[in-house]
C-alpha atoms as a PDB file:
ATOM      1  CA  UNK A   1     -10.821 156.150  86.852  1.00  0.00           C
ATOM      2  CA  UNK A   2      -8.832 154.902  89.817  1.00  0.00           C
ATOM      3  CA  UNK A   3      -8.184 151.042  90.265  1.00  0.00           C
ATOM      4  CA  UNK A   4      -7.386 149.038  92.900  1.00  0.00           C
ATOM      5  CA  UNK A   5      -5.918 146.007  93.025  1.00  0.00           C
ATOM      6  CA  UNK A   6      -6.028 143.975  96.618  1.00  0.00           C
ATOM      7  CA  UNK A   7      -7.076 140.923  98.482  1.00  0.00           C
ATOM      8  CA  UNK A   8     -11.008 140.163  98.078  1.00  0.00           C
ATOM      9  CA  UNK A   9     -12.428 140.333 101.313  1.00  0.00           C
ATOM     10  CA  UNK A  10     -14.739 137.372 102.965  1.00  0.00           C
ATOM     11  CA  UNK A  11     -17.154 139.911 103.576  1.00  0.00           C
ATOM     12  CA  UNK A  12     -17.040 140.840  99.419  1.00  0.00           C
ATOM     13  CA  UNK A  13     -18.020 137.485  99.003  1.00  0.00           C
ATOM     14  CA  UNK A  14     -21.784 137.598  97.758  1.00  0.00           C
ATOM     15  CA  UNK A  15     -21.176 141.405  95.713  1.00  0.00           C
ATOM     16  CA  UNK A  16     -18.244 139.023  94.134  1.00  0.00           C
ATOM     17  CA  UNK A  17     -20.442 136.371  93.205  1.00  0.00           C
ATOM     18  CA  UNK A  18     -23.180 138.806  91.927  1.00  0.00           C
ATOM     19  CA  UNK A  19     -20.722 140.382  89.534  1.00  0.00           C
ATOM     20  CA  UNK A  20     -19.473 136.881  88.362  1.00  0.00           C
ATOM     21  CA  UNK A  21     -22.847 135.706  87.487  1.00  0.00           C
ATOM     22  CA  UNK A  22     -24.146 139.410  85.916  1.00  0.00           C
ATOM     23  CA  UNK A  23     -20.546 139.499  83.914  1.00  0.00           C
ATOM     24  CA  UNK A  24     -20.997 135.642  82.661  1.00  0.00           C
ATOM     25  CA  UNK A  25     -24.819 136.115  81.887  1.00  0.00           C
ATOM     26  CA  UNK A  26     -23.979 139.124  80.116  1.00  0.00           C
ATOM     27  CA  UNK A  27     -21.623 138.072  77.916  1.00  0.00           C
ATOM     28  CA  UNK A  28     -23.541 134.800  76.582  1.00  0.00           C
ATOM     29  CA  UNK A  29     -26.894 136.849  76.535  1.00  0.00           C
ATOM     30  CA  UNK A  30     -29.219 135.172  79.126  1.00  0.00           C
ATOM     31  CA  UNK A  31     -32.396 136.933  79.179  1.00  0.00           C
ATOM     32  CA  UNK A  32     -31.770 137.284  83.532  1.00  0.00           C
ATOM     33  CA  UNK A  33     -27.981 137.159  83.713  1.00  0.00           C
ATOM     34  CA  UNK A  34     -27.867 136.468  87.322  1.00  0.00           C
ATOM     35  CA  UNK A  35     -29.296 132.818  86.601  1.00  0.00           C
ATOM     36  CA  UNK A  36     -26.119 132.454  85.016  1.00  0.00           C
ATOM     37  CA  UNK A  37     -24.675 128.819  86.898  1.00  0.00           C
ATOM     38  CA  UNK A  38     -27.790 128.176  88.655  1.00  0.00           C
ATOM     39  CA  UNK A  39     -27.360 127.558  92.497  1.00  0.00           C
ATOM     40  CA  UNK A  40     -23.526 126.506  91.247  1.00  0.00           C
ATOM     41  CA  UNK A  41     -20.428 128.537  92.609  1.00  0.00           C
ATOM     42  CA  UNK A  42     -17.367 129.533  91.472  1.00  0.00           C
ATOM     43  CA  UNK A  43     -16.271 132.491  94.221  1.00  0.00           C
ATOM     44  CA  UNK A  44     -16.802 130.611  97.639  1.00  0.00           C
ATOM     45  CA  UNK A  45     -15.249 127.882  97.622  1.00  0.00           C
ATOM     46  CA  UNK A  46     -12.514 129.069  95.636  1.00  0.00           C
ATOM     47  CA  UNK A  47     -11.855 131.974  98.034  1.00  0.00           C
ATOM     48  CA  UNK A  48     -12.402 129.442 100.997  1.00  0.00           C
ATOM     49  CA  UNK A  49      -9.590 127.042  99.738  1.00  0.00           C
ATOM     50  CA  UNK A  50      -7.169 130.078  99.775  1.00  0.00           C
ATOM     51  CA  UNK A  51      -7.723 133.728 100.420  1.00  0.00           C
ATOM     52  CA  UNK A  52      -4.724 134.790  99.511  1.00  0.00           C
ATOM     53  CA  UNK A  53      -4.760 133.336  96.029  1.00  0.00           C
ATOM     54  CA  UNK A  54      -8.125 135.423  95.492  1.00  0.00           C
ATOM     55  CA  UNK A  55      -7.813 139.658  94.318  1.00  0.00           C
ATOM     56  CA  UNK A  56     -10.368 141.813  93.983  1.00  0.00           C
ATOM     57  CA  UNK A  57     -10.410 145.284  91.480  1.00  0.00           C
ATOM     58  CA  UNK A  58     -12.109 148.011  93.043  1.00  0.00           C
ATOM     59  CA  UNK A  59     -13.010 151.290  91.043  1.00  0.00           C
ATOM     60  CA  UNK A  60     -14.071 154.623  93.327  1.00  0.00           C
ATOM     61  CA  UNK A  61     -14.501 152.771  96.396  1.00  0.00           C
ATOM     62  CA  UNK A  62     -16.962 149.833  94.907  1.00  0.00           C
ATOM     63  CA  UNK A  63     -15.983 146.293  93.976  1.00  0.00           C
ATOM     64  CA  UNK A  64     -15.542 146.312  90.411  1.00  0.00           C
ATOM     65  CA  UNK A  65     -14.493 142.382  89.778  1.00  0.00           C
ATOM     66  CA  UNK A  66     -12.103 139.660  90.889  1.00  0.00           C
ATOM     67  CA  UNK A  67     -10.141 137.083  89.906  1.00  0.00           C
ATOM     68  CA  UNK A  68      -8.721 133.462  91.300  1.00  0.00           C
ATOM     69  CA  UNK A  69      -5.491 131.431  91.296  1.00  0.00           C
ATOM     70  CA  UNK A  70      -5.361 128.045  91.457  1.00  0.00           C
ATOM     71  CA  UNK A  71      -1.940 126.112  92.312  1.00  0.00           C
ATOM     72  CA  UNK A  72      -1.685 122.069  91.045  1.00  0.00           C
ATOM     73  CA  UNK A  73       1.967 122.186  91.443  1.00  0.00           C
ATOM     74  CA  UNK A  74       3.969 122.532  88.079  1.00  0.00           C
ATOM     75  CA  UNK A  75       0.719 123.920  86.941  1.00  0.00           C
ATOM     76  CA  UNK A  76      -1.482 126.793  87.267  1.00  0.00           C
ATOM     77  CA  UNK A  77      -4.439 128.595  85.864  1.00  0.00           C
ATOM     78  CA  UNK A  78      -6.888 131.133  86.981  1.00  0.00           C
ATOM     79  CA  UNK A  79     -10.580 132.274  86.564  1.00  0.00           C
ATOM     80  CA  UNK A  80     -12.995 133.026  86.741  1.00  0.00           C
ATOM     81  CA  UNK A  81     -11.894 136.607  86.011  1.00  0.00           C
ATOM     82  CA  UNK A  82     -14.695 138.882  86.063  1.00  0.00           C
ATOM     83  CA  UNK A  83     -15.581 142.725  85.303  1.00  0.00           C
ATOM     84  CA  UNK A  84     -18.848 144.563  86.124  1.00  0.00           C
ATOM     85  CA  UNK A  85     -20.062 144.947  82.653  1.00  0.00           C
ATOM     86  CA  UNK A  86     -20.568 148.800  83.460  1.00  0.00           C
ATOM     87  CA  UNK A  87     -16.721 148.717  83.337  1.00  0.00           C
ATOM     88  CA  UNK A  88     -15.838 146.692  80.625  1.00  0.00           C
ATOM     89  CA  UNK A  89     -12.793 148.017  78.075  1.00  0.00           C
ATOM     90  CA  UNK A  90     -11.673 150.083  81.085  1.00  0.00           C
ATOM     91  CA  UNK A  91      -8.418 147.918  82.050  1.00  0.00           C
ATOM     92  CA  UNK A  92     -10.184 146.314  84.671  1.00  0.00           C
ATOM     93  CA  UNK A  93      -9.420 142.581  83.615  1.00  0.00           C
ATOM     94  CA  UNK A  94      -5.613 143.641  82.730  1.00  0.00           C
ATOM     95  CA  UNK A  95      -5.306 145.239  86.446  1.00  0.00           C
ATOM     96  CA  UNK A  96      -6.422 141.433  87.676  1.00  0.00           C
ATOM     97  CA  UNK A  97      -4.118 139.908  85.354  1.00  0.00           C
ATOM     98  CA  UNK A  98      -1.007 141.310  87.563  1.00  0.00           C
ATOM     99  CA  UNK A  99      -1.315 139.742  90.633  1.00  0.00           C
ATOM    100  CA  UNK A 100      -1.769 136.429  89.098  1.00  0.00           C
ATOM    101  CA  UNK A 101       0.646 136.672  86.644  1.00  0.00           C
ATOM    102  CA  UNK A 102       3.140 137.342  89.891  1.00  0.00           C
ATOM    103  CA  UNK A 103       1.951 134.369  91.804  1.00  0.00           C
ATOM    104  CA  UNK A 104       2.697 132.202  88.849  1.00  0.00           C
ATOM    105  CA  UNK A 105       6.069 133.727  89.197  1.00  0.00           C
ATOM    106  CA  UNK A 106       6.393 132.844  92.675  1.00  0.00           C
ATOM    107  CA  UNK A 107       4.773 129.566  92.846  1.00  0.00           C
ATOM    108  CA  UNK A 108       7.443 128.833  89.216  1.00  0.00           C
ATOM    109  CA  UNK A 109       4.643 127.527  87.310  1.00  0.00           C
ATOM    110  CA  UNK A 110       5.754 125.786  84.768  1.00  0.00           C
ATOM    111  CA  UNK A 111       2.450 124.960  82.716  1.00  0.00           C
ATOM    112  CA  UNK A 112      -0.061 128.258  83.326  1.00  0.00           C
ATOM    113  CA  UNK A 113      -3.569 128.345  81.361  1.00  0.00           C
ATOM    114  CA  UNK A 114      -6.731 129.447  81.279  1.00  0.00           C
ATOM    115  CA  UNK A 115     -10.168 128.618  79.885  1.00  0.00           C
ATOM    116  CA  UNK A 116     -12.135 130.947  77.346  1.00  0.00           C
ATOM    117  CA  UNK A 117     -14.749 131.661  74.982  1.00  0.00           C
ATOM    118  CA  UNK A 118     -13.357 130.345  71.621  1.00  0.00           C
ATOM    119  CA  UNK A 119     -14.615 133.406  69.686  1.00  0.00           C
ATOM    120  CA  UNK A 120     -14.134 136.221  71.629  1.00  0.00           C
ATOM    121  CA  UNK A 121     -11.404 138.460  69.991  1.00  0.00           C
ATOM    122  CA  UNK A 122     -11.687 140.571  73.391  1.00  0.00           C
ATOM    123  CA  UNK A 123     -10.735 137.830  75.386  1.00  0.00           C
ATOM    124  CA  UNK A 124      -7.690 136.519  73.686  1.00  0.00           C
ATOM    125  CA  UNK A 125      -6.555 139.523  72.781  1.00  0.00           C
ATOM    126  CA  UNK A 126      -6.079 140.611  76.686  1.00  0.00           C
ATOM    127  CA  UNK A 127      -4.678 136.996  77.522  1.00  0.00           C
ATOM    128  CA  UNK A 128      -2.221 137.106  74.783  1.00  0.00           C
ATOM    129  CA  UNK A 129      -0.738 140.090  75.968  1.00  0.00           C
ATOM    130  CA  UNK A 130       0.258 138.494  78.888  1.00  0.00           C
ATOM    131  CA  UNK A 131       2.061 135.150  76.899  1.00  0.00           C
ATOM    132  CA  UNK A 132      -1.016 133.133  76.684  1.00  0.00           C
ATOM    133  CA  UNK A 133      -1.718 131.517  73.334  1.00  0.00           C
ATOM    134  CA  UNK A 134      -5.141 129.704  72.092  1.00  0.00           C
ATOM    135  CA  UNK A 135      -4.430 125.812  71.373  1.00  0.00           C
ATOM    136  CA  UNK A 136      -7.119 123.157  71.592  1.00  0.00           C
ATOM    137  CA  UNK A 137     -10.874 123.496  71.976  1.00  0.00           C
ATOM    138  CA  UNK A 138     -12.236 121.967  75.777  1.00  0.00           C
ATOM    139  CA  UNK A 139     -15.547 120.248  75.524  1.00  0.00           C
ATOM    140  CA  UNK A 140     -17.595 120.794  78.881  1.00  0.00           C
ATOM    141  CA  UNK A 141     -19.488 116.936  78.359  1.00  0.00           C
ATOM    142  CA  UNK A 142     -22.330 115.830  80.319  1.00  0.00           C
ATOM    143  CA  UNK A 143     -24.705 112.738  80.325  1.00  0.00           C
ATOM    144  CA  UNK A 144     -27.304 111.422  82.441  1.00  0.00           C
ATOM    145  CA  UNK A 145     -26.281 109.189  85.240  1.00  0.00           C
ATOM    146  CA  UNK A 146     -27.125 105.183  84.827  1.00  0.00           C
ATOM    147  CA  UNK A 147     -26.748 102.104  86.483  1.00  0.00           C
ATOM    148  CA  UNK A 148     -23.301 100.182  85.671  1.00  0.00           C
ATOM    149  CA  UNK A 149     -21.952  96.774  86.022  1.00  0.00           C
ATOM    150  CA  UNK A 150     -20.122  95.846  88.873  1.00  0.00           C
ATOM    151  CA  UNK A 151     -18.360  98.838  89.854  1.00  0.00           C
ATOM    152  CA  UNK A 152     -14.557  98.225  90.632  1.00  0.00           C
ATOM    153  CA  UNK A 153     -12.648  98.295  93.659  1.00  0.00           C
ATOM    154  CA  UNK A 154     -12.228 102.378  94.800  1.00  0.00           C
ATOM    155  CA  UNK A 155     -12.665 103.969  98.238  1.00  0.00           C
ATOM    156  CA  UNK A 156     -13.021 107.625  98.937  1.00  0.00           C
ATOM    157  CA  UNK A 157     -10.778 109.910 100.419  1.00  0.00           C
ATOM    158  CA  UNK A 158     -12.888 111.283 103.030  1.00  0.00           C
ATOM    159  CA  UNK A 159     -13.272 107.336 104.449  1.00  0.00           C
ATOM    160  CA  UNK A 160     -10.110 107.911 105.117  1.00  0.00           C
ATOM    161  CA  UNK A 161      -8.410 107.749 108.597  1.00  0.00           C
ATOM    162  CA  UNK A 162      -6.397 110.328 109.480  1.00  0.00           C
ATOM    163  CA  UNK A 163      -3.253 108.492 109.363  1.00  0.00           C
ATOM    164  CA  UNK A 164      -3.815 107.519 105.911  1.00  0.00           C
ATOM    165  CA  UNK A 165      -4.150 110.484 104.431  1.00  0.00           C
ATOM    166  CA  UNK A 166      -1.017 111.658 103.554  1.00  0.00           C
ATOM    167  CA  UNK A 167       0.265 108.374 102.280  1.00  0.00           C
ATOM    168  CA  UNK A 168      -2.764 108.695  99.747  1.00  0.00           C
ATOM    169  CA  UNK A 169      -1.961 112.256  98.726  1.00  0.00           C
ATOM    170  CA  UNK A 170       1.919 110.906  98.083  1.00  0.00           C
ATOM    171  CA  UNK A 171       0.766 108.263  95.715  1.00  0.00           C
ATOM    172  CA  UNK A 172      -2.029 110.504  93.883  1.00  0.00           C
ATOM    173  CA  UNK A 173       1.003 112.665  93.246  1.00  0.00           C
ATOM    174  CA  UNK A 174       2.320 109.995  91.753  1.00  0.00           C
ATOM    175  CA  UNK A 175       0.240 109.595  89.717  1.00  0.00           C
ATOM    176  CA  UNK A 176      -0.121 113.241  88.058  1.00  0.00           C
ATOM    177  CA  UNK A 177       3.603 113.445  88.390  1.00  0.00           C
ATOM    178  CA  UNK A 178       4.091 110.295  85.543  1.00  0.00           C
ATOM    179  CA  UNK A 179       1.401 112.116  83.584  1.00  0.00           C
ATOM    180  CA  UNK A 180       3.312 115.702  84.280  1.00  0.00           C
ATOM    181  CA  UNK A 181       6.155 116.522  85.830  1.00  0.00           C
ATOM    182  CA  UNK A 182       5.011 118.411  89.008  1.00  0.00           C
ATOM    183  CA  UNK A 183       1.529 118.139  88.827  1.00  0.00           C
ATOM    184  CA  UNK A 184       0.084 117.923  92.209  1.00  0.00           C
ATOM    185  CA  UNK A 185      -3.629 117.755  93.001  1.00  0.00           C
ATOM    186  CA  UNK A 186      -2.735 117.335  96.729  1.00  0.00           C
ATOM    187  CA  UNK A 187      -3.991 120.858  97.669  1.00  0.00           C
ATOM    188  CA  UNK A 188      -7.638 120.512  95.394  1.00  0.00           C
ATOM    189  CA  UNK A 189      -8.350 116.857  96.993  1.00  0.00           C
ATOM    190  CA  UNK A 190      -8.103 118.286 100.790  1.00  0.00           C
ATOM    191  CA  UNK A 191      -9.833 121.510  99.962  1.00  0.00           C
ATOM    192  CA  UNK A 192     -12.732 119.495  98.505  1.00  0.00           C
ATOM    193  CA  UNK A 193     -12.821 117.408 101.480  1.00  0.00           C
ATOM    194  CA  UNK A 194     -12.247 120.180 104.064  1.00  0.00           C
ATOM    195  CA  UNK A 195     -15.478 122.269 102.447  1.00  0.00           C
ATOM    196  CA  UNK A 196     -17.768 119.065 102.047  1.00  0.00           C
ATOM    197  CA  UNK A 197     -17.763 120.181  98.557  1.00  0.00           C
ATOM    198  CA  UNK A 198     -17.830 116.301  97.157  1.00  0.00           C
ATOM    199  CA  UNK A 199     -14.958 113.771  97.165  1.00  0.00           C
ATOM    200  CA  UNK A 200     -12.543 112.261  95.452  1.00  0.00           C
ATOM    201  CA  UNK A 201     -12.858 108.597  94.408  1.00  0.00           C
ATOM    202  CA  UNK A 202     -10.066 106.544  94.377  1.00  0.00           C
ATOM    203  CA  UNK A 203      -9.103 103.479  92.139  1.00  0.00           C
ATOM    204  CA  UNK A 204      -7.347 100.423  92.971  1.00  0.00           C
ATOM    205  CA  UNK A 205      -5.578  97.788  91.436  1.00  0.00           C
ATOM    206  CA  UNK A 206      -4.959  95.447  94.154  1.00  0.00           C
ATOM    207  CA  UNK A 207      -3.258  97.694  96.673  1.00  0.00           C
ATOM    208  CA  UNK A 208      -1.757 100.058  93.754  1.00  0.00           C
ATOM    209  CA  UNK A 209      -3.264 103.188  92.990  1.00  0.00           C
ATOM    210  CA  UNK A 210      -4.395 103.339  89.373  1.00  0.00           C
ATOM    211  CA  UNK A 211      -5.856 106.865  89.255  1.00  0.00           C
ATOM    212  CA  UNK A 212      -8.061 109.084  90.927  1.00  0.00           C
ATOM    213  CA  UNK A 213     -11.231 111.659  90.394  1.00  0.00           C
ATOM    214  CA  UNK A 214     -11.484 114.599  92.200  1.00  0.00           C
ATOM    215  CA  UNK A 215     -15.468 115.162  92.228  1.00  0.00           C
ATOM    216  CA  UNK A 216     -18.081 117.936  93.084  1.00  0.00           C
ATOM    217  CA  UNK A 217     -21.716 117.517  93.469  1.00  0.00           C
ATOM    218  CA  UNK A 218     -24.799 119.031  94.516  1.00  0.00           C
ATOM    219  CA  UNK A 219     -25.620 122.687  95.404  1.00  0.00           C
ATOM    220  CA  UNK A 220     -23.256 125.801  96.161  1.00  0.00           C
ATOM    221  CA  UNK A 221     -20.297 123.737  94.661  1.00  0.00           C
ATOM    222  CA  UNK A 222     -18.850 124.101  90.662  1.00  0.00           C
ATOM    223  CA  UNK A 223     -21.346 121.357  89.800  1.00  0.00           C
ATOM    224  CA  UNK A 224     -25.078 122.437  90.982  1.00  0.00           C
ATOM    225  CA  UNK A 225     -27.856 120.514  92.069  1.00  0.00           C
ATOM    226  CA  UNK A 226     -28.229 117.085  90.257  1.00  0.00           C
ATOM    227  CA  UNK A 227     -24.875 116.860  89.266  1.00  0.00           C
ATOM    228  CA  UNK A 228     -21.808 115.052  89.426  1.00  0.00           C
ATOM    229  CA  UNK A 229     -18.690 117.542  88.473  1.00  0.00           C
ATOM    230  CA  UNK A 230     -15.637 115.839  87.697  1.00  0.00           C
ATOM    231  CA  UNK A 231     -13.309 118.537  88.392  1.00  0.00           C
ATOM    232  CA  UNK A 232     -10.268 116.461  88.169  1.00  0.00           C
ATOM    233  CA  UNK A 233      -9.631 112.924  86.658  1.00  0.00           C
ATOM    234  CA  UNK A 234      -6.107 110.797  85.905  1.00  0.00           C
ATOM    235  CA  UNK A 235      -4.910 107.622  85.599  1.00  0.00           C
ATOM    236  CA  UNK A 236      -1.391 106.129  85.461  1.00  0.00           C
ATOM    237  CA  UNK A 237       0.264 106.410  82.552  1.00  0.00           C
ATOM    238  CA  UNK A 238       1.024 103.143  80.913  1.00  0.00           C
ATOM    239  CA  UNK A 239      -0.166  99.993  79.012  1.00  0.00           C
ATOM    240  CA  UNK A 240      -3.485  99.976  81.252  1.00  0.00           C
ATOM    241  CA  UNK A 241      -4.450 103.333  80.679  1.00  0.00           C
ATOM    242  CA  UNK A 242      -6.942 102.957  78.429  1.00  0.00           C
ATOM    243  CA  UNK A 243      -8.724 100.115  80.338  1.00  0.00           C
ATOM    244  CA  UNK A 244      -8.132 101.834  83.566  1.00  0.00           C
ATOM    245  CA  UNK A 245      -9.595 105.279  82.498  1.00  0.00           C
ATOM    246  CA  UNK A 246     -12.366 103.177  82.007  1.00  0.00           C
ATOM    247  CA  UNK A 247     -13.182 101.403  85.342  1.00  0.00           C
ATOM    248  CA  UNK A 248     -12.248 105.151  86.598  1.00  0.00           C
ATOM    249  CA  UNK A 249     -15.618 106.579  84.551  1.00  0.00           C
ATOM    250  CA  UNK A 250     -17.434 103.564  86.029  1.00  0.00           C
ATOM    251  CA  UNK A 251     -16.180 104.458  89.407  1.00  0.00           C
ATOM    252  CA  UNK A 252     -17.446 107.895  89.173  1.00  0.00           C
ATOM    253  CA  UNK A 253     -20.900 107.061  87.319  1.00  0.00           C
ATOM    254  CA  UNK A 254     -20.907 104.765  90.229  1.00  0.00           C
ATOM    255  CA  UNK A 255     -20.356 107.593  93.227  1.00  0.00           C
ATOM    256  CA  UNK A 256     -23.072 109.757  91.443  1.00  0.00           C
ATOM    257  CA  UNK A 257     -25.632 107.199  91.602  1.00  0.00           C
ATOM    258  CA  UNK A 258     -24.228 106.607  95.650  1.00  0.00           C
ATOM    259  CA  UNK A 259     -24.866 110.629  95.827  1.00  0.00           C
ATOM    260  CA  UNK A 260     -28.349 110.266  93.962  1.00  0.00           C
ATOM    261  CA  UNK A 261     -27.407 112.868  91.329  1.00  0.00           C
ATOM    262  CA  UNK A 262     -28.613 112.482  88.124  1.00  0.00           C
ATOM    263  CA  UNK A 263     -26.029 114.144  85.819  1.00  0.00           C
ATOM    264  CA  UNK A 264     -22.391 113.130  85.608  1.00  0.00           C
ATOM    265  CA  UNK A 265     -20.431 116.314  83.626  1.00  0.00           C
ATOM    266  CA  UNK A 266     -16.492 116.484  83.066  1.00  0.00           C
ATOM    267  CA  UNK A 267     -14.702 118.409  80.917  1.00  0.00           C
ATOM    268  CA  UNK A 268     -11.933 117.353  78.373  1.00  0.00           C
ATOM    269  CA  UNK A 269      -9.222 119.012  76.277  1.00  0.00           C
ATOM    270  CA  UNK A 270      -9.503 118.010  72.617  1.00  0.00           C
ATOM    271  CA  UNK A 271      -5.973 117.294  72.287  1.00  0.00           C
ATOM    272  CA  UNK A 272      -6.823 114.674  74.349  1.00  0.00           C
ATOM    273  CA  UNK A 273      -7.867 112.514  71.508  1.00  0.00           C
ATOM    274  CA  UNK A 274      -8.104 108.924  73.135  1.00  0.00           C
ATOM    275  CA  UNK A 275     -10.107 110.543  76.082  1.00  0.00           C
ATOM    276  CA  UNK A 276     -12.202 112.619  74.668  1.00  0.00           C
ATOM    277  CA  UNK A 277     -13.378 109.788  71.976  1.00  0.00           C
ATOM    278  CA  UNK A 278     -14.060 107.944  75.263  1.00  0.00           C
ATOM    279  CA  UNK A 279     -16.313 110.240  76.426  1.00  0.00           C
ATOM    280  CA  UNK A 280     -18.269 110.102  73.445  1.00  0.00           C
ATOM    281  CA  UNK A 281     -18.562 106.356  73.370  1.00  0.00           C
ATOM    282  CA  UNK A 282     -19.980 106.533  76.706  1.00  0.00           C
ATOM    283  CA  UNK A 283     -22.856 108.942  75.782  1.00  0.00           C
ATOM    284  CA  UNK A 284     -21.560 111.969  77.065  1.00  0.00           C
ATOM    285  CA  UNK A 285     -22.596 115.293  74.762  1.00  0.00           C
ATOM    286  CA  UNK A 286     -21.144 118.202  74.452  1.00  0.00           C
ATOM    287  CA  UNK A 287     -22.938 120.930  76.761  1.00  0.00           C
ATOM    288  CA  UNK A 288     -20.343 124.165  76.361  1.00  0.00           C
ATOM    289  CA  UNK A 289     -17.235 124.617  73.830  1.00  0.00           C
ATOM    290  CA  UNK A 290     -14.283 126.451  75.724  1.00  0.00           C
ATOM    291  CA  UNK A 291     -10.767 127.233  74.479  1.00  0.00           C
ATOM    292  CA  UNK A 292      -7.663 126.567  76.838  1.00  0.00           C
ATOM    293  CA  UNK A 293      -4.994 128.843  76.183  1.00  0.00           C
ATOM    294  CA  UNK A 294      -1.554 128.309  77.197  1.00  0.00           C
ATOM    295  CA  UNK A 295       1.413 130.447  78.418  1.00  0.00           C
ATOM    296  CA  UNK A 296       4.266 130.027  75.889  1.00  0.00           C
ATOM    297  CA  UNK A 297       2.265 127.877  73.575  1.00  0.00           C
ATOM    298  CA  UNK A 298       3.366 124.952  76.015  1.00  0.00           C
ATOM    299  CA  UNK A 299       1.276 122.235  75.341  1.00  0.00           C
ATOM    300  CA  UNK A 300       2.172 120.251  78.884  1.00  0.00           C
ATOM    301  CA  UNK A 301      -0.264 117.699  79.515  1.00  0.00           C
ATOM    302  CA  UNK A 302      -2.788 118.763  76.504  1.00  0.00           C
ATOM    303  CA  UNK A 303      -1.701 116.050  74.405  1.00  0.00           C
ATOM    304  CA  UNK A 304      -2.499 112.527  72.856  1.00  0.00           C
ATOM    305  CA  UNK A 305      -2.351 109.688  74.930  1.00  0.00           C
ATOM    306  CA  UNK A 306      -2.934 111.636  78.069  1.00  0.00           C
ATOM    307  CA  UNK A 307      -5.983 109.989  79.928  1.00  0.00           C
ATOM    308  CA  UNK A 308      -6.766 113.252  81.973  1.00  0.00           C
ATOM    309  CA  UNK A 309     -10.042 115.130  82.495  1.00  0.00           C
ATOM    310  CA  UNK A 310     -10.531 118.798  83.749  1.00  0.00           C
ATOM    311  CA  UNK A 311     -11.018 122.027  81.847  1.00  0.00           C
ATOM    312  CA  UNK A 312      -9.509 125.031  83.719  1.00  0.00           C
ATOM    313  CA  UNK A 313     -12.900 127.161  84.091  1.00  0.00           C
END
């Protein structure tokens, strides 16, 4: 069997996503696999943020599967990877392994993951022969959207005039940066905003940034119709961390309800302790168990204390 590894094409696009969703739906045992994510996606958007961070494996001339990198600065991770299940335990998902593994290289990642199944032997077994190591269970936690208090002071990125932009990027930087060195959602925020995708709410403290949510919702986007997807979520590090991850959950329960969605999901790394007992307190249940698995056995941000939500699917 001959494999090639290249660049997936725009025009591979919807066999790409058909493979995704039969490979997913497969593996998890949906009676129709292709219902797997519903009118969700994974494969557009990610492939219109970057192209070149996008490789597809193609076996006798057909697309056999793909796989995506995604760059937050000091960190990276990558997914979905997915194999035709015709070709499964052919070396498929280890040919898609290389190229990422050599961006990771290039971009000098210094915190790389991924997000699993926690009790698939197959799985880790392939990621751990490329240096990644299971640590602490993500929880993938949703709950229905209701009204709140007085919501506090945030904008939205996309209100945004031009000239401000930038300035905001710098100080959401800032903020990842105090929670990780390097972390930069700089490149996530304007690809969100560039494919209409969602937003990203922003929270103030008088004219100081306390943290930020970078947020999908509705159809052909990684949350699906109804739903609020926090994809990203931080606030400062510090003595008002607690209080502000707070206001920053009422901010987004607050932009869902603006969006008329009716389902606010985010996900959160156990290790996470004080956010993820947050979570729980605010009514949000547990909807899918992952594993995040990291290069090195690096914990980097995955850690008490840390007042971050995402989940590296």
């Amino acid at each position: 069997m001959g494999t090639t590894i290249r660049p997936l094409q725009e025009s591979e696009l919807p066999a790409a996503d058909r493979i995704m969703r039969l490979a997913f739906g497969t593996f998890i045992g949906l009676p129709d696999p292709l219902t797997f994510l519903g009118d969700g996606d994974y494969v557009r958007s990610r492939w219109l943020a970057d192209p070149t961070r996008a490789f597809a494996a193609e076996v006798d001339g057909e697309l056999a599967g793909s796989n995506f990198a995604t760059n937050w600065g000091s960190v990276g991770f990558f997914g979905p990877l997915t194999v035709r299940p015709d070709l499964w335990d052919r070396g498929v998902g280890k040919a898609l392994m290389e190229p990422i593994m050599a961006l990771f290289d290039a971009w000098g990642t210094r915190q790389a993951g991924l997000f699993t199944f926690p009790h698939s032997p197959k799985h880790h077994g392939l990621y751990q022969r490329f240096g990644f190591w299971p640590r602490s269970l993500t929880y993938i936690m949703a709950k229905p959207v209701a009204a709140i208090g007085p919501a506090p002071a945030r904008s939205r990125y996309s209100e945004l005039p031009e000239d401000q932009r930038q300035p905001v990027l710098d100080v959401c930087r800032d903020v990842t940066d105090a929670v990780y060195d390097g972390l930069d959602l700089g490149f996530e925020i304007v690809a969100v905003d560039r494919q209409k995708l969602g937003d990203t709410v922003l929270l103030w403290e008088g004219s100081r940034l306390a943290g930020f949510a970078v947020c999908h919702g509705g159809p052909g986007t990684e949350a699906g119709s109804g739903t609020c997807y926090v994809k990203f979520a931080a606030v400062r590090p510090g003595s008002d961390a607690e209080r502000d991850f707070t206001r920053l959950l009422d901010a987004c329960e607050a932009f869902a309800q603006d969006r008329g969605l009716s389902q606010l999901v985010a996900g959160v790394n156990t290790a996470r302790v004080e956010a993820t007992r947050h979570l729980a307190a605010r009514g949000f249940r547990t909807q899918m168990v992952g594993i995040a698995m990291h290069r090195d056995n690096d914990p980097g941000y995955n850690r008490p204390g840390t007042f971050v939500l995402d989940d590296w699917r």
